[in-house]
C-alpha atoms as a PDB file:
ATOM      1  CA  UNK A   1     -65.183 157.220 297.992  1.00  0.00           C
ATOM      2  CA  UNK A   2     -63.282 154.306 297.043  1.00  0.00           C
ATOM      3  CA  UNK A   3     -64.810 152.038 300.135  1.00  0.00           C
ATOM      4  CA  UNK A   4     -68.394 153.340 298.935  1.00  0.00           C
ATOM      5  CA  UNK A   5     -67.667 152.033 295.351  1.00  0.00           C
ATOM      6  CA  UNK A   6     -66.627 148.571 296.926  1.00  0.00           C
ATOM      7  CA  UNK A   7     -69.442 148.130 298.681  1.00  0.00           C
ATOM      8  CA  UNK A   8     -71.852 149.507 295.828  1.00  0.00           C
ATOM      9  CA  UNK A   9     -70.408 147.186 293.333  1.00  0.00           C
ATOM     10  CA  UNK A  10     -69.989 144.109 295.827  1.00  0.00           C
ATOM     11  CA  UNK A  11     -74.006 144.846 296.513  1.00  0.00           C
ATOM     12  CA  UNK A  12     -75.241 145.411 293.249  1.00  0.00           C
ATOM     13  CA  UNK A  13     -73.440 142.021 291.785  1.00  0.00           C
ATOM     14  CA  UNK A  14     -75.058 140.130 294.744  1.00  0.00           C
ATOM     15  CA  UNK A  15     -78.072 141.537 293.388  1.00  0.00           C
ATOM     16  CA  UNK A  16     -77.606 140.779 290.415  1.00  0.00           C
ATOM     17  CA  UNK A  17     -76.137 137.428 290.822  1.00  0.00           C
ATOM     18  CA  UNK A  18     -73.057 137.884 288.939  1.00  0.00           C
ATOM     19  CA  UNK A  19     -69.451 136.786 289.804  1.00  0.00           C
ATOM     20  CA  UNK A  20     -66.240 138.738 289.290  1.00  0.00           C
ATOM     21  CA  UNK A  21     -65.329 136.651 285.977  1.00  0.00           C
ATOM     22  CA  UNK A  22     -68.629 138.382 284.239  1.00  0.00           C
ATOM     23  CA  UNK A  23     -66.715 141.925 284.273  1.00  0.00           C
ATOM     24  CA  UNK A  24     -63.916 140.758 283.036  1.00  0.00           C
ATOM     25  CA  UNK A  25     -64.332 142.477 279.882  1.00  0.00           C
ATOM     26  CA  UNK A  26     -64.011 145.542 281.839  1.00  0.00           C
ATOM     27  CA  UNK A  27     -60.812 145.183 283.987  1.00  0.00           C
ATOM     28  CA  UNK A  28     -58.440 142.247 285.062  1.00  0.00           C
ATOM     29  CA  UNK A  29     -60.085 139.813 287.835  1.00  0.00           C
ATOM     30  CA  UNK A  30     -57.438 141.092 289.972  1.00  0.00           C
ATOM     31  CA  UNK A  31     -58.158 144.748 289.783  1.00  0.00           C
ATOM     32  CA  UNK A  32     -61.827 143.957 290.197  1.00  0.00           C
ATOM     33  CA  UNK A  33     -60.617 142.578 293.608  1.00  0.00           C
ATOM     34  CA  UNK A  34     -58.972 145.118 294.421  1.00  0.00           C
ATOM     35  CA  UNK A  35     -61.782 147.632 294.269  1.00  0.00           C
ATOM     36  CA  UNK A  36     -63.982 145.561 295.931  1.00  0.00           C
ATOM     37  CA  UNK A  37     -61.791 145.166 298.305  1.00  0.00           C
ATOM     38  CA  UNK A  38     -61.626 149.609 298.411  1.00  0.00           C
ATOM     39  CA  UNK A  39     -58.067 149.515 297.714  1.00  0.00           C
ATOM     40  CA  UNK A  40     -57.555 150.967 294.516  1.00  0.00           C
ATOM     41  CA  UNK A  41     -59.741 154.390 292.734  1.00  0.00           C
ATOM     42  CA  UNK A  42     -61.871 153.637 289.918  1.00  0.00           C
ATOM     43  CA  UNK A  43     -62.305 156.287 286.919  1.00  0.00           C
ATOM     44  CA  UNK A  44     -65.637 157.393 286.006  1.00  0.00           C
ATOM     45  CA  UNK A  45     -65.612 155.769 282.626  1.00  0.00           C
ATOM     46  CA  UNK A  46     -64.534 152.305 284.155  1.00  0.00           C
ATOM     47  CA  UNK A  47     -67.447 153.352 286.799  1.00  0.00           C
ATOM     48  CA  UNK A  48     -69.777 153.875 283.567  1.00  0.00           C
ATOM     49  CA  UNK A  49     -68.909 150.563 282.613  1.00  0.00           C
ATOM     50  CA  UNK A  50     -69.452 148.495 285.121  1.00  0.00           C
ATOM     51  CA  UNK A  51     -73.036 150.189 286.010  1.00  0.00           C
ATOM     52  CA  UNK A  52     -73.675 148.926 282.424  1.00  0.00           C
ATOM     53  CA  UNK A  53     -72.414 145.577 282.799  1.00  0.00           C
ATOM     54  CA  UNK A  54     -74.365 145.380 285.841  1.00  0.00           C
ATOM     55  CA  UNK A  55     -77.880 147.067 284.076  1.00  0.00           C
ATOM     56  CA  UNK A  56     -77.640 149.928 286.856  1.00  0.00           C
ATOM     57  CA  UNK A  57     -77.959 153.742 286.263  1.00  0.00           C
ATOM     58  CA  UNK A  58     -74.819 155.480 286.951  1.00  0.00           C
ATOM     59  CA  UNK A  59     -76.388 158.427 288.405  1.00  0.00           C
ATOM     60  CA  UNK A  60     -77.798 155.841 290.896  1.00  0.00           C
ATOM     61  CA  UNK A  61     -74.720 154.236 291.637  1.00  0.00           C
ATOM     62  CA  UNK A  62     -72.854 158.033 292.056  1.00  0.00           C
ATOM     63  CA  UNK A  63     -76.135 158.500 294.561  1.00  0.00           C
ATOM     64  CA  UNK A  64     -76.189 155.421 296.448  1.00  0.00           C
ATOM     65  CA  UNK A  65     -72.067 156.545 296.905  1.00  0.00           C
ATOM     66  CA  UNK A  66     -72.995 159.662 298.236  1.00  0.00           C
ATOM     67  CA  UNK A  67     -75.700 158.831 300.360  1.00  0.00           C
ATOM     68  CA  UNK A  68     -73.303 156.258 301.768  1.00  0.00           C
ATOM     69  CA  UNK A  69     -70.422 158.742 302.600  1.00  0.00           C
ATOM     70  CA  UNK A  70     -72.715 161.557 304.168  1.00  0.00           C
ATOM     71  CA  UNK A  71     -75.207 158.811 306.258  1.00  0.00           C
ATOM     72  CA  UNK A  72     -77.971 160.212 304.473  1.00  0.00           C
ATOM     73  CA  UNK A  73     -80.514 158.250 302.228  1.00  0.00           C
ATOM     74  CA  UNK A  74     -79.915 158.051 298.351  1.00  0.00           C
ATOM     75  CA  UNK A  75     -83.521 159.625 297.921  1.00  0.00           C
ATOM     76  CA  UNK A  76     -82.504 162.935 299.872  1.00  0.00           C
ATOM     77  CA  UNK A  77     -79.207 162.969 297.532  1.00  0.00           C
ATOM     78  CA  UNK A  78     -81.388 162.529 294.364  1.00  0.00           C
ATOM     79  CA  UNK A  79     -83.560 165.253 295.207  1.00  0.00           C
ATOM     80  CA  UNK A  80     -80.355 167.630 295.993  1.00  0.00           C
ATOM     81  CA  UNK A  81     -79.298 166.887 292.795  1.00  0.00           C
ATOM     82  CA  UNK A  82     -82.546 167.226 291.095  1.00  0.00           C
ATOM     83  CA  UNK A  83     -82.521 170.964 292.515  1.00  0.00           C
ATOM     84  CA  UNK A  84     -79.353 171.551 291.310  1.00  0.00           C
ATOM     85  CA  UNK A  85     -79.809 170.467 288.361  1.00  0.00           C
ATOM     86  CA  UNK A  86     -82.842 172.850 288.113  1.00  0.00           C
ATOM     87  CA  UNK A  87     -80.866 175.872 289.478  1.00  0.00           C
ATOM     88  CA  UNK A  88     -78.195 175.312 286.390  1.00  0.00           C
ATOM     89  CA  UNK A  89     -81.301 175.327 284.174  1.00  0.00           C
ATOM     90  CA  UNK A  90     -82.447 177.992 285.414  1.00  0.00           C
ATOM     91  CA  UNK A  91     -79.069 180.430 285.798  1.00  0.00           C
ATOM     92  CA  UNK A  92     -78.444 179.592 282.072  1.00  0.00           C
ATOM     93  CA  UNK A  93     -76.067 176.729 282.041  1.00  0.00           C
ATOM     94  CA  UNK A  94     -77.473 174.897 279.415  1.00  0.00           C
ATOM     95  CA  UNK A  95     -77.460 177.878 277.285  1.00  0.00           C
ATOM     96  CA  UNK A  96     -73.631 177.755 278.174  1.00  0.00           C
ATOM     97  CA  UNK A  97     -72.830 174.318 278.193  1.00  0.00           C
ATOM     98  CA  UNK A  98     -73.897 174.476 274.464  1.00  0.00           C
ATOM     99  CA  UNK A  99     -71.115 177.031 273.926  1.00  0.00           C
ATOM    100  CA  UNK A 100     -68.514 174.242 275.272  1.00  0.00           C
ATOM    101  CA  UNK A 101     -70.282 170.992 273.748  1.00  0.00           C
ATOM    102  CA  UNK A 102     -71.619 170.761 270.005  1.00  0.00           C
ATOM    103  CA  UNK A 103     -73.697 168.103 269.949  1.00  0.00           C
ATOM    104  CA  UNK A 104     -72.248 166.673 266.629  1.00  0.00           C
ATOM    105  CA  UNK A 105     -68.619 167.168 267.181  1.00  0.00           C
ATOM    106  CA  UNK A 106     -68.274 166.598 271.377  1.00  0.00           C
ATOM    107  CA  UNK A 107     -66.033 168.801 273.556  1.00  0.00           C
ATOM    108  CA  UNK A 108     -65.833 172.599 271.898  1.00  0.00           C
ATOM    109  CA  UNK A 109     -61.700 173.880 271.725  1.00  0.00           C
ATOM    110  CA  UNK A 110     -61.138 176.797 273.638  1.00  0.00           C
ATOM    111  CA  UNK A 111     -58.117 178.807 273.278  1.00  0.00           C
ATOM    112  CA  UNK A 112     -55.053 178.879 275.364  1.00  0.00           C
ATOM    113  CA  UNK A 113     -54.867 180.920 278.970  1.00  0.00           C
ATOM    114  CA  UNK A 114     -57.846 182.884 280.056  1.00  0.00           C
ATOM    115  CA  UNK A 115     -59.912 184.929 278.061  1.00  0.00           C
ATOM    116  CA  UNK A 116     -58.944 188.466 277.854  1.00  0.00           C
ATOM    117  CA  UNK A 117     -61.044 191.103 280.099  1.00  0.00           C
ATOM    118  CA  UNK A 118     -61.850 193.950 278.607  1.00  0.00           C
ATOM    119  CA  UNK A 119     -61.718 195.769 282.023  1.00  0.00           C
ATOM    120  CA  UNK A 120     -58.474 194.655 283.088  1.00  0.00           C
ATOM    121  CA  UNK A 121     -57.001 195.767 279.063  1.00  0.00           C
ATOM    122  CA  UNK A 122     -58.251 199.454 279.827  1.00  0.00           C
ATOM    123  CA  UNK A 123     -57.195 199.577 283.191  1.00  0.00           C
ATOM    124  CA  UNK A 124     -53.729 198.044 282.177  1.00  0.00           C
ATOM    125  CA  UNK A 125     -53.545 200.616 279.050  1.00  0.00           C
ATOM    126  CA  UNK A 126     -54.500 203.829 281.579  1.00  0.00           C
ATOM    127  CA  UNK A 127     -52.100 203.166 283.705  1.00  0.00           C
ATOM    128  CA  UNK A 128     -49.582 202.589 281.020  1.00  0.00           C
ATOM    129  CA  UNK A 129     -50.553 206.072 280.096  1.00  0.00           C
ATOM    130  CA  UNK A 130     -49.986 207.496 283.228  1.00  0.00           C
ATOM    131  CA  UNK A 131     -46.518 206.369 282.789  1.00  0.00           C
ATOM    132  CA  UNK A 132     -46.664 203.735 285.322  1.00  0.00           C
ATOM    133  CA  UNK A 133     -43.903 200.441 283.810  1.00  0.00           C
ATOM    134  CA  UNK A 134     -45.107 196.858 283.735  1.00  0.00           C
ATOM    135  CA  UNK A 135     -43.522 195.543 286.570  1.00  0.00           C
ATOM    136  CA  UNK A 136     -46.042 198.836 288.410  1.00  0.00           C
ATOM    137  CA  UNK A 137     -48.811 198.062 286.622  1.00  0.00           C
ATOM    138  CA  UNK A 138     -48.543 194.587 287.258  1.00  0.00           C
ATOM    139  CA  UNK A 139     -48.558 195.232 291.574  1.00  0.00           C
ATOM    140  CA  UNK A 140     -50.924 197.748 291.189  1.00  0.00           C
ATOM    141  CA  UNK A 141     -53.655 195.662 289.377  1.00  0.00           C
ATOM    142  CA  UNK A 142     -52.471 191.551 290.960  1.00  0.00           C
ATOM    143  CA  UNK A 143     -51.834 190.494 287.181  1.00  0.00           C
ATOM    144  CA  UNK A 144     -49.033 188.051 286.390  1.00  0.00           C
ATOM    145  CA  UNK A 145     -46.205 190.459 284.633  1.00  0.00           C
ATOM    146  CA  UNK A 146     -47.156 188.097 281.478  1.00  0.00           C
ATOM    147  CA  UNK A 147     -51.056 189.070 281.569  1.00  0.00           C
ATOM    148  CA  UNK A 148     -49.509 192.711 281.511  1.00  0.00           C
ATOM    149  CA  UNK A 149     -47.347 192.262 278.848  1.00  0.00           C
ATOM    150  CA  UNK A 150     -49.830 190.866 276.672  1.00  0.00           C
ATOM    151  CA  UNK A 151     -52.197 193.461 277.214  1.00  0.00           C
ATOM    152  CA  UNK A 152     -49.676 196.197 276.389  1.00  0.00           C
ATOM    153  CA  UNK A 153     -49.925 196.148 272.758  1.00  0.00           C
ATOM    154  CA  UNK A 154     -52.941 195.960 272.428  1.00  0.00           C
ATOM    155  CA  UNK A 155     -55.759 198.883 271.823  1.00  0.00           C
ATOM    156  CA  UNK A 156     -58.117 200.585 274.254  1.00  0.00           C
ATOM    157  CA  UNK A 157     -61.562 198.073 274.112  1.00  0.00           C
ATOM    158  CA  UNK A 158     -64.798 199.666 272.477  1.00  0.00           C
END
């Protein structure tokens, strides 16, 4: 997407009539260059930036991208998004995303590895009581040898 940006950024400073020097602030002239000349990735938060410095939504400027790289018209990608957007809302995610962000504090901690399954604990545990070892259990049920040691210990789930 890196050719998108270029022209994006190129377009929107036209637009704006603003020269390279004005975003200074943001990167080196010479970096600048080089992504409006597509030759170098820009991160989202130097993205962010530079939609600011130019007074330019960055949900616009990730559209006009997209629309861009699939030939199809920033409008059509803005109402794709739009239903997505509604299908998270409506499958819960921002009941979800509130267990990963707090709006106070930012990005939740989550603890190490992947959460434990209860299913895969019981089924571990009955086939350690049917005398099956670790390295069995661990074929039998796809689980890194590690998952199956950690679940060894522990007690049949509720």
């Amino acid at each position: 997407m890196q050719n998108e940006i270029a022209a994006i950024v190129r377009a929107l400073r036209d637009l704006r009539g603003s020269a390279q020097e004005e975003l200074a602030e943001i990167s080196s002239q010479a970096n600048l260059s080089r992504l409006e000349q597509g030759k170098t990735q820009v991160s989202l938060v130097k993205l962010s930036k530079i939609a600011l410095s130019l007074d330019f939504d960055l949900v616009a400027l990730v559209a006009l991208c997209q629309a861009l790289q699939d030939g199809s018209s920033p409008i059509d990608v803005m109402a794709k998004a739009s239903k997505d957007l509604e299908g998270f809302i409506a499958e819960g995610g921002l009941q979800g995303l509130k267990r990963h962000w707090d709006a106070g504090e930012g990005l939740v901690k989550r603890t190490r590895g992947k959460p434990s399954s209860p299913d895969r604990i019981r089924a571990v545990l009955e086939l350690k009581a049917s005398g099956m070892s670790k390295a069995e259990v661990s074929r039998a049920l796809g689980l890194p040898e590690a998952t199956v040691r950690r679940y060894w210990l522990k007690d049949l789930p509720g």
